[in-house]
C-alpha atoms as a PDB file:
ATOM      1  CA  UNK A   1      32.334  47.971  13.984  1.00  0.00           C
ATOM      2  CA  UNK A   2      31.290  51.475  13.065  1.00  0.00           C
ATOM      3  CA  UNK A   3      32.055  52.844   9.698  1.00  0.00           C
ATOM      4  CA  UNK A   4      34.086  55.927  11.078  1.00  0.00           C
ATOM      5  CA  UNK A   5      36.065  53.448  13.494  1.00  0.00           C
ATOM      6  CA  UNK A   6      36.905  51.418  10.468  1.00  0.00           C
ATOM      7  CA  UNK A   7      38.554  54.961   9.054  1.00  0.00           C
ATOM      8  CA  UNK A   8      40.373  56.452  12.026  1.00  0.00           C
ATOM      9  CA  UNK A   9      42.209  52.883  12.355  1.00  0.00           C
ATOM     10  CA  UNK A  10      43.139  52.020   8.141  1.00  0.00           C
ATOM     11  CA  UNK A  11      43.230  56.125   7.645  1.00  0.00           C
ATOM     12  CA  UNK A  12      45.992  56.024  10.626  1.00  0.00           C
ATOM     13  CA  UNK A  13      47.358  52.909  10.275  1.00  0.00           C
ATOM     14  CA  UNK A  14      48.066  54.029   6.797  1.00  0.00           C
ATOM     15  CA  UNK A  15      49.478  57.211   7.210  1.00  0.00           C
ATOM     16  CA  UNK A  16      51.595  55.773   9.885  1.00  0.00           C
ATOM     17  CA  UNK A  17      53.122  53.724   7.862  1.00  0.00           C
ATOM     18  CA  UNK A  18      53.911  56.405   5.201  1.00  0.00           C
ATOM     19  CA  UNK A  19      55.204  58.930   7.288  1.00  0.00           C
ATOM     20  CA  UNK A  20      57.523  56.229   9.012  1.00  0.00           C
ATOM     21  CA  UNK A  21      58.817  54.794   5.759  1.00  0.00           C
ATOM     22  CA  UNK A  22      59.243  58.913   4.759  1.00  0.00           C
ATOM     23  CA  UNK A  23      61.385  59.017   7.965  1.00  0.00           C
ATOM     24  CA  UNK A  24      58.757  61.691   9.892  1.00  0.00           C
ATOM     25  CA  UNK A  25      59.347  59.314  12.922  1.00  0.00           C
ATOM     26  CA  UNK A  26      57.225  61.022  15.531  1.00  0.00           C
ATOM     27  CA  UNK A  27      54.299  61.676  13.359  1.00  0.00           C
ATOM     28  CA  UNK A  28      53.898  58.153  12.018  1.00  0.00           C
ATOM     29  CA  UNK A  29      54.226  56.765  15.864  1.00  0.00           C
ATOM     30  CA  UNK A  30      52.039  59.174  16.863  1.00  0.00           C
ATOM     31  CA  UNK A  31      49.152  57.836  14.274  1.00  0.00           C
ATOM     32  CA  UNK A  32      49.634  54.555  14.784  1.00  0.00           C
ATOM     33  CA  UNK A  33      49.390  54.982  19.090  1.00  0.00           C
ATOM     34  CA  UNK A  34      45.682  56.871  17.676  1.00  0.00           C
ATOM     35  CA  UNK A  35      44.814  53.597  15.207  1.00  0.00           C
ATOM     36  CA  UNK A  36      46.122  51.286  17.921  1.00  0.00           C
ATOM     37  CA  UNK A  37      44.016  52.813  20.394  1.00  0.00           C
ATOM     38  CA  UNK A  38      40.687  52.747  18.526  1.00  0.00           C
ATOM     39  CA  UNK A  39      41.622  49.569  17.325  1.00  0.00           C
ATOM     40  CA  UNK A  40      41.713  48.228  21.330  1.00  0.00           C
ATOM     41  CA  UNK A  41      38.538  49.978  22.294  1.00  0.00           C
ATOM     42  CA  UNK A  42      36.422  47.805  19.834  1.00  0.00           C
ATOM     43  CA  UNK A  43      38.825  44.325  20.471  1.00  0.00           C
ATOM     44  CA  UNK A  44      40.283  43.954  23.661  1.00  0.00           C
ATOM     45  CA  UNK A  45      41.622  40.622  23.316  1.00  0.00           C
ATOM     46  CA  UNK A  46      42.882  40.705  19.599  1.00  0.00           C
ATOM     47  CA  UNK A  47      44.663  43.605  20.409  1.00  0.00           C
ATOM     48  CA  UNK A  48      46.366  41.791  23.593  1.00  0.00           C
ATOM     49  CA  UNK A  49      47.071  38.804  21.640  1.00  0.00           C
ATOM     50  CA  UNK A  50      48.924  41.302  18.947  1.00  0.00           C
ATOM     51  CA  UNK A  51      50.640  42.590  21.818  1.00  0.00           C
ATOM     52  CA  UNK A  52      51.999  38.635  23.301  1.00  0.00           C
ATOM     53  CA  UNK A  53      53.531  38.431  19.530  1.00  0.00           C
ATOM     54  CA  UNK A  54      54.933  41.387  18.651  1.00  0.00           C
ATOM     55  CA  UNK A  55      58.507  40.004  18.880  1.00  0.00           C
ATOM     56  CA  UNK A  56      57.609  37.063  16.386  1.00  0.00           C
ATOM     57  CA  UNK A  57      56.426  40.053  14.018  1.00  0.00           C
ATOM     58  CA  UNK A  58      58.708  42.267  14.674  1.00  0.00           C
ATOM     59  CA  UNK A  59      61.603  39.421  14.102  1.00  0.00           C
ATOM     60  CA  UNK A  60      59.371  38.232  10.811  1.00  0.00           C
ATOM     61  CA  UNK A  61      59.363  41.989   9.541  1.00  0.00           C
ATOM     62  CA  UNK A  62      63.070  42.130  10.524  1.00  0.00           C
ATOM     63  CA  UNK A  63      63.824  39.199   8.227  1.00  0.00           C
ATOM     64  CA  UNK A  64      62.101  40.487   5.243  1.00  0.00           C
ATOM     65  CA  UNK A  65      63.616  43.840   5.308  1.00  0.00           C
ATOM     66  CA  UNK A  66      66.923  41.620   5.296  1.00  0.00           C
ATOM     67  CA  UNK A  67      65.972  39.720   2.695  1.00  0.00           C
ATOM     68  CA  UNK A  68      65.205  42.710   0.167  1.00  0.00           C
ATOM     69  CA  UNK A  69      67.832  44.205   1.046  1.00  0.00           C
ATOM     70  CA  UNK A  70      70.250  41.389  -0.107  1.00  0.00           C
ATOM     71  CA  UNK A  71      68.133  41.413  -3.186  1.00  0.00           C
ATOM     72  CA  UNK A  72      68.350  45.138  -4.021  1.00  0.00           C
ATOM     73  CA  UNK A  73      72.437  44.835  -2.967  1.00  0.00           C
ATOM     74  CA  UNK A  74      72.927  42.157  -5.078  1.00  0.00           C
ATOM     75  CA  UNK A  75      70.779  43.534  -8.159  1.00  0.00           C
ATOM     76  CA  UNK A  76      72.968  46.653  -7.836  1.00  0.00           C
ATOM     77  CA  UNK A  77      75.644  44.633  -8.151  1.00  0.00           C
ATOM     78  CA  UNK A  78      74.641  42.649 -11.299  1.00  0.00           C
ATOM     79  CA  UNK A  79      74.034  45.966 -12.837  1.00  0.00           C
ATOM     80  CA  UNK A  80      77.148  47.020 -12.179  1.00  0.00           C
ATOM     81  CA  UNK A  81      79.155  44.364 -13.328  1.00  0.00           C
ATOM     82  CA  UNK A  82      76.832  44.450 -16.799  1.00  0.00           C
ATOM     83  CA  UNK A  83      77.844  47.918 -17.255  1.00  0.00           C
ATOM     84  CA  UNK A  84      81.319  47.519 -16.185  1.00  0.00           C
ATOM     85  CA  UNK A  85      81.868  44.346 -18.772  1.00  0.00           C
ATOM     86  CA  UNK A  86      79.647  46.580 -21.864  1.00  0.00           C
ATOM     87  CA  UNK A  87      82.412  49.114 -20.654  1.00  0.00           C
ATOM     88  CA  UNK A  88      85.401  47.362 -20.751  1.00  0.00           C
ATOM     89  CA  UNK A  89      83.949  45.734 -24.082  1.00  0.00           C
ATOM     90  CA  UNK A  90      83.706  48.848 -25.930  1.00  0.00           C
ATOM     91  CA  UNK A  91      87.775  49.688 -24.609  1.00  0.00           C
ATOM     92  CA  UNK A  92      88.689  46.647 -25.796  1.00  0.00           C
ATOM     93  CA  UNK A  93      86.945  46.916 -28.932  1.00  0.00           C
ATOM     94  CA  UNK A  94      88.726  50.268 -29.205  1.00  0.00           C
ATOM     95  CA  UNK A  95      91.788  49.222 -28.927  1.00  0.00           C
ATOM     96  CA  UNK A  96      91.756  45.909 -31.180  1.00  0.00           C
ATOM     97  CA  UNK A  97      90.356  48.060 -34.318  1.00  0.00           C
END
């Protein structure tokens, strides 16, 4: 493959996925359609067999966003209920002395 071919599909590809995770919806669509697209004119069949398993990615992807998002929830959490026990700790403290 061809050194600028390389760069139109990782340069897109990559600022896709910026400007979707940014929330600039159309823009990052529109740059991955462009990476896609070079990325089928040099392999066909890769790109077809991306295509037959995009559900089992997409599902995959799906999961792991889950799955960090439990995390993050239930770090939030954690931190909350430290600073709401230092809290009440320092009341009670208060009021005992």
């Amino acid at each position: 493959m061809q050194n600028w071919k390389r760069a139109v599909i990782f340069g897109s590809l990559g600022a896709s996925a910026f400007l979707l995770l940014t929330g600039r919806r159309s823009a990052g669509a529109g740059l991955a359609v462009i990476g896609a697209a070079v990325l089928a004119s040099e392999y066909p069949d890769q790109l077809e067999r991306i295509v037959r398993n995009a559900p089992a990615y997409l599902e995959r992807g799906s999961e792991i966003v889950q799955t960090v998002s439990r995390a993050a929830q239930r770090l939030a959490r954690e931190r909350g209920r430290s600073s709401l026990h230092a809290i009440r700790k320092v009341e009670h403290e208060d009021f005992v002395s």
